[in-house]
C-alpha atoms as a PDB file:
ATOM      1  CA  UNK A   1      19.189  -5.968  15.843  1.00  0.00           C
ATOM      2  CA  UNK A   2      19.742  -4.543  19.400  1.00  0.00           C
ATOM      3  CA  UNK A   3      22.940  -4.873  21.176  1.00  0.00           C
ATOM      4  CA  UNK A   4      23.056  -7.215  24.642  1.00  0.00           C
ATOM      5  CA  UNK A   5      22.152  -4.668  27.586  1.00  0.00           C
ATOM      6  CA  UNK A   6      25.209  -6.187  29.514  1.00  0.00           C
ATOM      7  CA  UNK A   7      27.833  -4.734  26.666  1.00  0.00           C
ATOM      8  CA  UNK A   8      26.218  -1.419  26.192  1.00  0.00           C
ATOM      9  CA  UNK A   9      26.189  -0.933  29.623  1.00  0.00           C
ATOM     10  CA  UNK A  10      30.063  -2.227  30.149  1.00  0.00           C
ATOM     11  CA  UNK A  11      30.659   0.063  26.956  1.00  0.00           C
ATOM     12  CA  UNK A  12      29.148   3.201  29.033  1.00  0.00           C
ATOM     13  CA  UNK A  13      31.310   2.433  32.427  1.00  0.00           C
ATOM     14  CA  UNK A  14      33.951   2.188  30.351  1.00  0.00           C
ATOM     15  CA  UNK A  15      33.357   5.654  28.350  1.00  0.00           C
ATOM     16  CA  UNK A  16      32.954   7.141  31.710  1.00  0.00           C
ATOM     17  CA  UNK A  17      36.024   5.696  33.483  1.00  0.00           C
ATOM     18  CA  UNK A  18      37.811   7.402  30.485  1.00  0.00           C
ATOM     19  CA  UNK A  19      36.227  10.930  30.970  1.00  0.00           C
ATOM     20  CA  UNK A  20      37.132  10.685  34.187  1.00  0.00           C
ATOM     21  CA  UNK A  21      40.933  10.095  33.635  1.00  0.00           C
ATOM     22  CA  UNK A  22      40.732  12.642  31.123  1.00  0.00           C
ATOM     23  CA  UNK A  23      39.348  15.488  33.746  1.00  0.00           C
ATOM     24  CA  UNK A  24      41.825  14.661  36.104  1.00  0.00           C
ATOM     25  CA  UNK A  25      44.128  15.097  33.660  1.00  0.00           C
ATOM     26  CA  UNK A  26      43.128  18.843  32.624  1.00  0.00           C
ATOM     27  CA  UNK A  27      42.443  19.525  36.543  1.00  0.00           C
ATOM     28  CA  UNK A  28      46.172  18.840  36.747  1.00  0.00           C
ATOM     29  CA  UNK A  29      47.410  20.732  33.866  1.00  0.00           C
ATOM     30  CA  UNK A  30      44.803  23.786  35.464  1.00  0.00           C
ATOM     31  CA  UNK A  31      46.334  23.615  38.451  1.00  0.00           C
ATOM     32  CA  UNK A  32      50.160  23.546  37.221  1.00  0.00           C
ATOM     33  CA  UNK A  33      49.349  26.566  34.869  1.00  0.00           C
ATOM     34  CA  UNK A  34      47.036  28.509  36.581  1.00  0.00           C
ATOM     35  CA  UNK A  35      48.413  29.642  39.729  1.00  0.00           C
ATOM     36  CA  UNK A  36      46.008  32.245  41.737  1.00  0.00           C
ATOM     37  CA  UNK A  37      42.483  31.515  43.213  1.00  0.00           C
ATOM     38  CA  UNK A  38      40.571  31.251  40.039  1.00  0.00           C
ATOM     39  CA  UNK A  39      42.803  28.577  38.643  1.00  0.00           C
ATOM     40  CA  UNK A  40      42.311  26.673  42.283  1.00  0.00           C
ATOM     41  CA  UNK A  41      38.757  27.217  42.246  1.00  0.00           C
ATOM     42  CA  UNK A  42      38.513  25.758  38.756  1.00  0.00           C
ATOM     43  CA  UNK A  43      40.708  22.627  39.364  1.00  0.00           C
ATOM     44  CA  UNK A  44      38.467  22.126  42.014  1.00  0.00           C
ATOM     45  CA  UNK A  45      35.519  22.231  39.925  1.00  0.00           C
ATOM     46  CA  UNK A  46      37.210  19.959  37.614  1.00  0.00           C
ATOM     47  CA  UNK A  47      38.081  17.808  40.204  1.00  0.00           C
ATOM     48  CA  UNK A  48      34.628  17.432  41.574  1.00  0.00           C
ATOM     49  CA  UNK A  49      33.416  16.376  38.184  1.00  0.00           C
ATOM     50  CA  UNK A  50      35.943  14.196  37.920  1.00  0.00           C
ATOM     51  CA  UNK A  51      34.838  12.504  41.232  1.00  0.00           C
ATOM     52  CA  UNK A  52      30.927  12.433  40.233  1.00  0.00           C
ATOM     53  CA  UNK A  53      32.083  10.952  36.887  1.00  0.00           C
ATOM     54  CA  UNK A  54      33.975   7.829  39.015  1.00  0.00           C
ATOM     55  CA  UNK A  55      30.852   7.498  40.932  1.00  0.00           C
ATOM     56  CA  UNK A  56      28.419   7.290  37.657  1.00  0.00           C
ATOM     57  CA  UNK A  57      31.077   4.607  36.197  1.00  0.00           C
ATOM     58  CA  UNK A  58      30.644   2.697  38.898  1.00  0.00           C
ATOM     59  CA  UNK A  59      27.124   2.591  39.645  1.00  0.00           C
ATOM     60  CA  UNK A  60      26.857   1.752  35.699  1.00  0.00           C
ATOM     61  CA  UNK A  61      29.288  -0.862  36.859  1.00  0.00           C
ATOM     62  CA  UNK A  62      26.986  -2.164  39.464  1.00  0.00           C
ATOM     63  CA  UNK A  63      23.905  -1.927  36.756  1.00  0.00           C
ATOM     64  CA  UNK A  64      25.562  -3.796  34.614  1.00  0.00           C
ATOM     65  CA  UNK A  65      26.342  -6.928  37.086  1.00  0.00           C
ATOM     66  CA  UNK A  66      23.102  -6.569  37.811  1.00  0.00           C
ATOM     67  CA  UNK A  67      21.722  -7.304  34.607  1.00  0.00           C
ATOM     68  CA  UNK A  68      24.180  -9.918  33.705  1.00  0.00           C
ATOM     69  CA  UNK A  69      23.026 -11.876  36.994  1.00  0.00           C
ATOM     70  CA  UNK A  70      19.316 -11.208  35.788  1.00  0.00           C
ATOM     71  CA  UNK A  71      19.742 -12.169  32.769  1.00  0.00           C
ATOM     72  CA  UNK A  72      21.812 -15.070  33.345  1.00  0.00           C
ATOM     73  CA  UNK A  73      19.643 -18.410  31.922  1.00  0.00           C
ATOM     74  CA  UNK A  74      19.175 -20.454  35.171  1.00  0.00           C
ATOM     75  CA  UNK A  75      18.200 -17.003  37.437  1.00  0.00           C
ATOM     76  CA  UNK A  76      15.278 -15.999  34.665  1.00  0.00           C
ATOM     77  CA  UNK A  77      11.460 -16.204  36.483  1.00  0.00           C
ATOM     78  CA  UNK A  78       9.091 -18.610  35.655  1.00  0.00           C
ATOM     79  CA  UNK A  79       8.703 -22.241  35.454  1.00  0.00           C
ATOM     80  CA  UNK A  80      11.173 -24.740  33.491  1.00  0.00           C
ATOM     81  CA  UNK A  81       9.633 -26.484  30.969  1.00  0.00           C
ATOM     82  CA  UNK A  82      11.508 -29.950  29.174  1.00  0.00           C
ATOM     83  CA  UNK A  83      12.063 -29.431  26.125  1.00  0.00           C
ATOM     84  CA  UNK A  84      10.721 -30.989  22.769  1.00  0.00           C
ATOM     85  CA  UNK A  85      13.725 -33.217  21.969  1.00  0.00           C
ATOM     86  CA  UNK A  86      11.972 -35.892  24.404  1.00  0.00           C
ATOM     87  CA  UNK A  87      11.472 -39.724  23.247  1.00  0.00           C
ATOM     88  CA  UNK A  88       9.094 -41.794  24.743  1.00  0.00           C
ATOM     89  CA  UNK A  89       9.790 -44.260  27.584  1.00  0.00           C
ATOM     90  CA  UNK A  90       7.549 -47.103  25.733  1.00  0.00           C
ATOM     91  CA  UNK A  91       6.083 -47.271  22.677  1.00  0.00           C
ATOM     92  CA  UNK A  92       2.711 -48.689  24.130  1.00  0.00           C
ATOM     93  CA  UNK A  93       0.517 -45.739  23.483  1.00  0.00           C
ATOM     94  CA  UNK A  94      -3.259 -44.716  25.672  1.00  0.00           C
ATOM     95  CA  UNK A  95      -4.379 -45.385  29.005  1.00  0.00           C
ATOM     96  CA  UNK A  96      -3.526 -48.767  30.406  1.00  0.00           C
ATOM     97  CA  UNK A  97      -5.524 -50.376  32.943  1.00  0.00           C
ATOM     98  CA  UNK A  98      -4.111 -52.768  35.110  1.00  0.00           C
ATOM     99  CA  UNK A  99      -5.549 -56.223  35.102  1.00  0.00           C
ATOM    100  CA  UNK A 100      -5.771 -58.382  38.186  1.00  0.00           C
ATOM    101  CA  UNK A 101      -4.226 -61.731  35.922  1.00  0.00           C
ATOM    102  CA  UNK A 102      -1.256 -59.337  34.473  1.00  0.00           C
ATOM    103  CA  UNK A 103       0.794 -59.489  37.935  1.00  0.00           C
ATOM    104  CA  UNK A 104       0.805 -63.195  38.565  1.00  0.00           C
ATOM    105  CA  UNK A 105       1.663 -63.221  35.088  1.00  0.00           C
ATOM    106  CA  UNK A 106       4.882 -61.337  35.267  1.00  0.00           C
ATOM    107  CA  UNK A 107       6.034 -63.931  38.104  1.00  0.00           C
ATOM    108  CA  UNK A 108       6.051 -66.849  36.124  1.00  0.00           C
END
């Protein structure tokens, strides 16, 4: 059985907002360790990814209120039918054809 898209999506932005506090975690310790213009240049690099990784987790973010609003049950497409549970409003069963006696009758 498949997982709901809405949880495997939140699982993802969630995966990602972790990677990214991860890499700006080792562009820190690059940058406190490595002192000349390589180690800059890398912490940069790092740093960069660590920005493009916030901006996947959010779009993911986005994707997956998106899909929750699709998927919610009173936005899906198409008509609304009842549902089976109905009972009927008379018993009387068929066509009925109305009489021209049966409304002076109902007066009486």
């Amino acid at each position: 059985m498949s997982r709901d898209p809405v949880a495997e999506l939140g699982d993802l932005a969630e995966g990602l907002a972790l990677a990214v506090s991860d890499s700006a975690r080792v562009g820190r310790g690059i940058r406190e360790s490595w002192w000349d213009v390589r180690g800059r240049e890398t912490a940069d690099r790092v740093d960069l990814a660590a920005r493009e990784l916030g901006r996947q987790a959010a779009e993911v973010a986005d994707l997956a209120r998106a899909v929750a609003d699709l998927l919610a049950p009173d936005r899906l497409p198409g008509a609304r039918l009842p549902g089976i549970g109905g009972r009927r409003a008379e018993e009387t069963r068929g066509v009925r054809l109305p009489l021209l006696g049966e409304a002076d009758e109902g007066r009486s």
